[in-house]
N, C-alpha and C. Protein backbone atom coordinates (compact mmCIF):
# COMPACT_ATOMS: atom_id res chain seq x y z
N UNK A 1 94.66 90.82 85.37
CA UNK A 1 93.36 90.89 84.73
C UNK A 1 93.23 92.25 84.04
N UNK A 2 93.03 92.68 82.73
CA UNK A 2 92.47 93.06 81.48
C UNK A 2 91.36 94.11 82.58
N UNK A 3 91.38 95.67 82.65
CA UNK A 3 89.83 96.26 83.18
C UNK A 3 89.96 96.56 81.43
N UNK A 4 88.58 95.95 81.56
CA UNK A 4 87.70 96.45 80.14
C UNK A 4 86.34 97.15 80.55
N UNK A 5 86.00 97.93 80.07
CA UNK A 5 85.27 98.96 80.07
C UNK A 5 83.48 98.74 79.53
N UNK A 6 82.77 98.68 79.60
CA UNK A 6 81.48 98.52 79.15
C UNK A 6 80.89 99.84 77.88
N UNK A 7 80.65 99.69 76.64
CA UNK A 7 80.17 100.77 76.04
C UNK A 7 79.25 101.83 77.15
N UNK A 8 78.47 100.97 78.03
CA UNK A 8 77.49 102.04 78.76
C UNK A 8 78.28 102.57 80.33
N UNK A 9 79.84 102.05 80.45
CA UNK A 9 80.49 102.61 81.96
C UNK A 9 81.17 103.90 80.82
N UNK A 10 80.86 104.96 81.66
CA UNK A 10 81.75 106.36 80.98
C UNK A 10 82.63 106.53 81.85
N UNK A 11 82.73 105.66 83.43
CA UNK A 11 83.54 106.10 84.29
C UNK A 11 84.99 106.36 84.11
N UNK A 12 86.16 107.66 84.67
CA UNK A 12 87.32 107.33 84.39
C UNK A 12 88.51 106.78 85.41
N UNK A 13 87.57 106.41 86.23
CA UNK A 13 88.29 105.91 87.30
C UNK A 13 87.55 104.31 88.20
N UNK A 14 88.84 103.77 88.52
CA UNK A 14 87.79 102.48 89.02
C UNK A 14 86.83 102.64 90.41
N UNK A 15 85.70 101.70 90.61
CA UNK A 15 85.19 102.31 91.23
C UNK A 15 85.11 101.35 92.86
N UNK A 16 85.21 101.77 93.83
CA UNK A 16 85.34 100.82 95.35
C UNK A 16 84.58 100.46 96.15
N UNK A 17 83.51 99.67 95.85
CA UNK A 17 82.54 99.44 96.56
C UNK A 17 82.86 99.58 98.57
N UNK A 18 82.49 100.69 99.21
CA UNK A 18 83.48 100.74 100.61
C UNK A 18 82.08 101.73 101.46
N UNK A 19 82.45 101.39 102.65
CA UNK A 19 81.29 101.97 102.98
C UNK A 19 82.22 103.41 104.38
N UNK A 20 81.83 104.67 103.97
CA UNK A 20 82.98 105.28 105.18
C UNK A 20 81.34 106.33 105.62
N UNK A 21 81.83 106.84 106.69
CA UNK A 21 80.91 108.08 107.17
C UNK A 21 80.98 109.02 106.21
N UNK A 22 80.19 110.39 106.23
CA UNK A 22 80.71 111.36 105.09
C UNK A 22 79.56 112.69 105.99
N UNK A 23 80.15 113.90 105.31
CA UNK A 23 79.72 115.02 106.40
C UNK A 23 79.80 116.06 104.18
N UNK A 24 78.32 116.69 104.36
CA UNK A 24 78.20 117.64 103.67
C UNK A 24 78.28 119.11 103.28
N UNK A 25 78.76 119.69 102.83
CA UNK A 25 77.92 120.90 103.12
C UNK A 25 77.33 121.76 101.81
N UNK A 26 76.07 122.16 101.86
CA UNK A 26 75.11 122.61 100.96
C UNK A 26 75.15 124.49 101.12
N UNK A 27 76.56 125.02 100.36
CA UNK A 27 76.46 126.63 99.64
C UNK A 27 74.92 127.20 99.38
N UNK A 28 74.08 126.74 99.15
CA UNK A 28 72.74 127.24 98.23
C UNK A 28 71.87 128.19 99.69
N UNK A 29 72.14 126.59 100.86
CA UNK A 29 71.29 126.17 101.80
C UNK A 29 72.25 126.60 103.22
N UNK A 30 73.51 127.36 103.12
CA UNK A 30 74.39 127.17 104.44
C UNK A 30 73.82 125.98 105.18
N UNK A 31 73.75 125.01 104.60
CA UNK A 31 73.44 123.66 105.39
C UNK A 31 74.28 122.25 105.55
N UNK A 32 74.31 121.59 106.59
CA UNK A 32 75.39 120.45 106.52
C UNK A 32 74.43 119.37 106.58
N UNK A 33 74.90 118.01 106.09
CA UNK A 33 74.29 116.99 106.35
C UNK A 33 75.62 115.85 106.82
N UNK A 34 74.71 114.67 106.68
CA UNK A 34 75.59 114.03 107.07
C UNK A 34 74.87 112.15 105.81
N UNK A 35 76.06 111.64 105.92
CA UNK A 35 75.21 110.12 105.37
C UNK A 35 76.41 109.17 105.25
N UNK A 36 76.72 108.36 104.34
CA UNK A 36 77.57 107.35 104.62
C UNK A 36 77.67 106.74 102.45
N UNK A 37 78.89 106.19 102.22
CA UNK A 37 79.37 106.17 101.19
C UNK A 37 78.76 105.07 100.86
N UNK A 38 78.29 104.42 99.52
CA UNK A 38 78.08 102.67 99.13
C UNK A 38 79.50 102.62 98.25
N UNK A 39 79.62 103.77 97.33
CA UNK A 39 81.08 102.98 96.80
C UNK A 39 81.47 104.83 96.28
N UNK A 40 83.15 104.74 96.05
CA UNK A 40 83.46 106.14 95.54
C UNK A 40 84.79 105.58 94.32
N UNK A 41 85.37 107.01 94.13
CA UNK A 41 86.62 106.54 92.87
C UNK A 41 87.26 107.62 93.04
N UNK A 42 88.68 107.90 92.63
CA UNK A 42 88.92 108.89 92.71
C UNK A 42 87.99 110.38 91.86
N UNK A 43 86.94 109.70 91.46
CA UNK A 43 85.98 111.24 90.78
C UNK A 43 84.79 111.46 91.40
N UNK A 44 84.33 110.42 91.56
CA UNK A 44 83.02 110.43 92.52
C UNK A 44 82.59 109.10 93.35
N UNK A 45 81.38 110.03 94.11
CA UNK A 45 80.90 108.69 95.05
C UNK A 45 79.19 108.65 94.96
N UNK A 46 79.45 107.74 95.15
CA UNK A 46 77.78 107.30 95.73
C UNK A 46 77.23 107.74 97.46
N UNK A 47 76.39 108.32 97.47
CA UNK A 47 76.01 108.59 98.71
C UNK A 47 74.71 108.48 98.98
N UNK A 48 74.63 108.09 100.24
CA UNK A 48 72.95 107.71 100.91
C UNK A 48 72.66 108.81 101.74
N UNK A 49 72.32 109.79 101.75
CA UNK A 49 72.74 111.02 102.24
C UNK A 49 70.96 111.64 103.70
N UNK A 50 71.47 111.88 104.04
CA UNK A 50 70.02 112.33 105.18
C UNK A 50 70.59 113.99 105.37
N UNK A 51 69.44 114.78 104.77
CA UNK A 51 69.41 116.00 104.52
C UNK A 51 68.01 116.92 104.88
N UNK A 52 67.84 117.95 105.34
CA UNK A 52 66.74 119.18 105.52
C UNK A 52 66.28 119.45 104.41
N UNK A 53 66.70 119.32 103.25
CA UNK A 53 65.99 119.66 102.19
C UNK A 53 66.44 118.44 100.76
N UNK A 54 65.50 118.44 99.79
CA UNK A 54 65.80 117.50 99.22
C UNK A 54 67.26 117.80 97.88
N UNK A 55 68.28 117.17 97.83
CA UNK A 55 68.97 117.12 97.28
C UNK A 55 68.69 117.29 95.80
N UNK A 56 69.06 118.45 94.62
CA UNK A 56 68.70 118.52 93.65
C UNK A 56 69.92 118.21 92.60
N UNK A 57 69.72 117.27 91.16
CA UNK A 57 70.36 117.28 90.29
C UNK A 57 70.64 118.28 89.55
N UNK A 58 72.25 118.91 89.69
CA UNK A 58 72.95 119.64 89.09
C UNK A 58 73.75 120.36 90.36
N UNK A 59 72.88 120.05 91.73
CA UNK A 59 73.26 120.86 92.23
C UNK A 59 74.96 120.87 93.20
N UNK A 60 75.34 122.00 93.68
CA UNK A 60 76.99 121.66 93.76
C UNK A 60 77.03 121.96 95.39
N UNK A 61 77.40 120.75 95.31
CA UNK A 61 77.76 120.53 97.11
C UNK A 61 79.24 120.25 97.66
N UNK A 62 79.64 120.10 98.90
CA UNK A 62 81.18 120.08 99.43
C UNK A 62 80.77 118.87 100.09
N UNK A 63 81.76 117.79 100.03
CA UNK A 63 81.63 116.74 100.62
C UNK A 63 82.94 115.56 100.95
N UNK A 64 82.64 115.98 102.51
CA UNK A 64 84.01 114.81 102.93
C UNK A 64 83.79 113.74 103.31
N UNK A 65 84.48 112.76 103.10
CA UNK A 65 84.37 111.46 103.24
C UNK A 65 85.60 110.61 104.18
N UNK A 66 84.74 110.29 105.42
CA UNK A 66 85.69 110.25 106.54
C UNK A 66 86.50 108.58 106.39
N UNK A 67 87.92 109.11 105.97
CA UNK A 67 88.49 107.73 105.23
C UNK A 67 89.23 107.51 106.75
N UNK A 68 89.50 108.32 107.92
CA UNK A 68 89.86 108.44 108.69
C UNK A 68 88.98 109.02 110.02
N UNK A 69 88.80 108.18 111.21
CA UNK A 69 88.05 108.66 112.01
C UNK A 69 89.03 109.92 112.52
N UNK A 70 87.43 111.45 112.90
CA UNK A 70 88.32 112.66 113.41
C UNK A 70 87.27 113.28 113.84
N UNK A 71 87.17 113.69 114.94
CA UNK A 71 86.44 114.51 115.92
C UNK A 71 86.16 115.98 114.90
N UNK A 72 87.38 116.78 114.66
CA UNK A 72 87.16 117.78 113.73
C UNK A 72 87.58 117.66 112.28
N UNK A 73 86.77 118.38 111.72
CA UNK A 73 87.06 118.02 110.22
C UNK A 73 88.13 119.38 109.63
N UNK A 74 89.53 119.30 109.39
CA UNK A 74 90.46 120.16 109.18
C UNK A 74 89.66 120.96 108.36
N UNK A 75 90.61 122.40 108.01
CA UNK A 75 89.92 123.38 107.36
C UNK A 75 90.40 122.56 105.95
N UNK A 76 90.01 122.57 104.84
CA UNK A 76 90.24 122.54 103.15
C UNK A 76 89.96 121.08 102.93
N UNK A 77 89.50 120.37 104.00
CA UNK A 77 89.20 119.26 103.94
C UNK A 77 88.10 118.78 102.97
N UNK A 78 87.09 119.37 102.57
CA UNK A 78 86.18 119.15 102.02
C UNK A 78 86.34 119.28 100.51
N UNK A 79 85.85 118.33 99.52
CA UNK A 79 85.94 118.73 98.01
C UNK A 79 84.43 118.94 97.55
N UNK A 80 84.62 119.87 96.83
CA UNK A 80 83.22 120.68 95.60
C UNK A 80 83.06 119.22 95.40
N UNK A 81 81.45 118.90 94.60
CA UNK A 81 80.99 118.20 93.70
C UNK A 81 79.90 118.66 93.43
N UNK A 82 79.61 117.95 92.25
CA UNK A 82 78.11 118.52 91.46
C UNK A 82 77.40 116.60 91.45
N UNK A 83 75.69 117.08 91.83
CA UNK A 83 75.27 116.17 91.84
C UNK A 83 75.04 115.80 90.22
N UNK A 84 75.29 114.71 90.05
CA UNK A 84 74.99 114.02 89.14
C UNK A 84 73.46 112.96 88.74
N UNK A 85 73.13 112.70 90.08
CA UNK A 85 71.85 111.51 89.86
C UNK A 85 71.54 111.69 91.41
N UNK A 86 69.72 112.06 91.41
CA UNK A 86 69.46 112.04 93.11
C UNK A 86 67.88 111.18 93.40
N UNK A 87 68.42 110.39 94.20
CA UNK A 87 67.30 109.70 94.19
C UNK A 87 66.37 109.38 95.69
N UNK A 88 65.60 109.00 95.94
CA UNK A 88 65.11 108.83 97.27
C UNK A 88 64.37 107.58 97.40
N UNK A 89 65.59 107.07 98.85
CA UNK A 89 65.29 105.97 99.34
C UNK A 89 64.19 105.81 100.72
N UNK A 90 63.54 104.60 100.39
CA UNK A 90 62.28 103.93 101.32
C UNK A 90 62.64 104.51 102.72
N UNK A 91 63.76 105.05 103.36
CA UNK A 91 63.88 105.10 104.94
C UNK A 91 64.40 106.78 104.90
N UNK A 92 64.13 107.67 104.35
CA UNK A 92 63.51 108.88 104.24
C UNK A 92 65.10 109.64 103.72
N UNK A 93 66.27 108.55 103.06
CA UNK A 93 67.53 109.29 103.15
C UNK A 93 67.05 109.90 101.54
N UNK A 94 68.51 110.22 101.21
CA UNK A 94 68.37 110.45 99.11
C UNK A 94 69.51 109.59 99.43
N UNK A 95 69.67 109.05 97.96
CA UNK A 95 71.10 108.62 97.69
C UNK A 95 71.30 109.35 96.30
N UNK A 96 72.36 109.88 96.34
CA UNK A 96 72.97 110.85 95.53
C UNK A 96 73.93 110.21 95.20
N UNK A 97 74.79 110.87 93.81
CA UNK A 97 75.38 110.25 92.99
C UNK A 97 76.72 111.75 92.53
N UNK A 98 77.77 111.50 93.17
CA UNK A 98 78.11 113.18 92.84
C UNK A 98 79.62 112.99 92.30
N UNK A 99 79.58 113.60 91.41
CA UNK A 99 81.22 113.69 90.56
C UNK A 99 82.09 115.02 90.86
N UNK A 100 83.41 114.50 91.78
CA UNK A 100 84.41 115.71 92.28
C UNK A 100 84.61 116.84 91.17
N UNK A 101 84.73 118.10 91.87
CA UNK A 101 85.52 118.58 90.60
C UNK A 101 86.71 118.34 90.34
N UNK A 102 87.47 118.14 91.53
CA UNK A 102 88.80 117.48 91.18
C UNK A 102 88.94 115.81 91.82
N UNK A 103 89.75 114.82 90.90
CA UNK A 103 89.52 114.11 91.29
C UNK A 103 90.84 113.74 93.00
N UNK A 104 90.27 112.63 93.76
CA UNK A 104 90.75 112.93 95.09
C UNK A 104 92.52 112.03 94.72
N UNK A 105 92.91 112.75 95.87
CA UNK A 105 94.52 111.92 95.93
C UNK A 105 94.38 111.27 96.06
N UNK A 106 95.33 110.17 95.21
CA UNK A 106 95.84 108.94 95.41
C UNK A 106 95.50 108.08 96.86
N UNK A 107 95.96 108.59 97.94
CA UNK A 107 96.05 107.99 99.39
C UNK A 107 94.82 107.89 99.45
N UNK A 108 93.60 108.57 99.16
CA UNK A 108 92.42 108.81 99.47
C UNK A 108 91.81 107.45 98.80
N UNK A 109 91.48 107.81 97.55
CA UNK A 109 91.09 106.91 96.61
C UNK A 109 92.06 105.58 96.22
């Protein structure tokens, strides 16, 4: 099957509707959160995110996405992203919308 592209998808990577745990952390705020994936790509993901403060567009957060259950989260484990789209859902989470700066390895994505 042909992936054809939509004039309005700018995405450059396909995208995986998958649902994993995910652990944050907010530079601005020395703050961590925590929330869970609806779909990611190797550039970005979608996240439903439950946070101390409200998640702002533009803003650049570290965020791992547990593709593997692990008690500790290794050191360099985490990748930069910048939020892209933040929104807030009926049960008090945001769901955020955030594009890697780099996109993730292969194995990952």
């Amino acid at each position: 099957m042909e992936n054809l592209k939509t004039p309005e998808d700018r995405r450059s990577f396909p995208r995986l509707p998958a649902v994993h745990g995910c652990r944050t952390f907010r530079p601005t705020f020395n703050s961590f959160g925590s929330g869970r994936t609806r779909d990611y790509s190797a550039g970005g993901a979608l996240i439903d995110l439950t946070a101390t403060r409200p998640v702002s567009l533009g803003e650049t957060i570290d965020v791992h996405i547990e593709f593997k259950s692990s008690a500790v989260l290794p050191a360099g484990e985490m990748k930069r992203a910048t939020v892209v789209r933040a929104g807030v859902l009926s049960n008090g989470t945001q769901q955020v919308a955030v594009r890697f700066a780099r996109p993730l390895a292969a194995q990952a994505a």
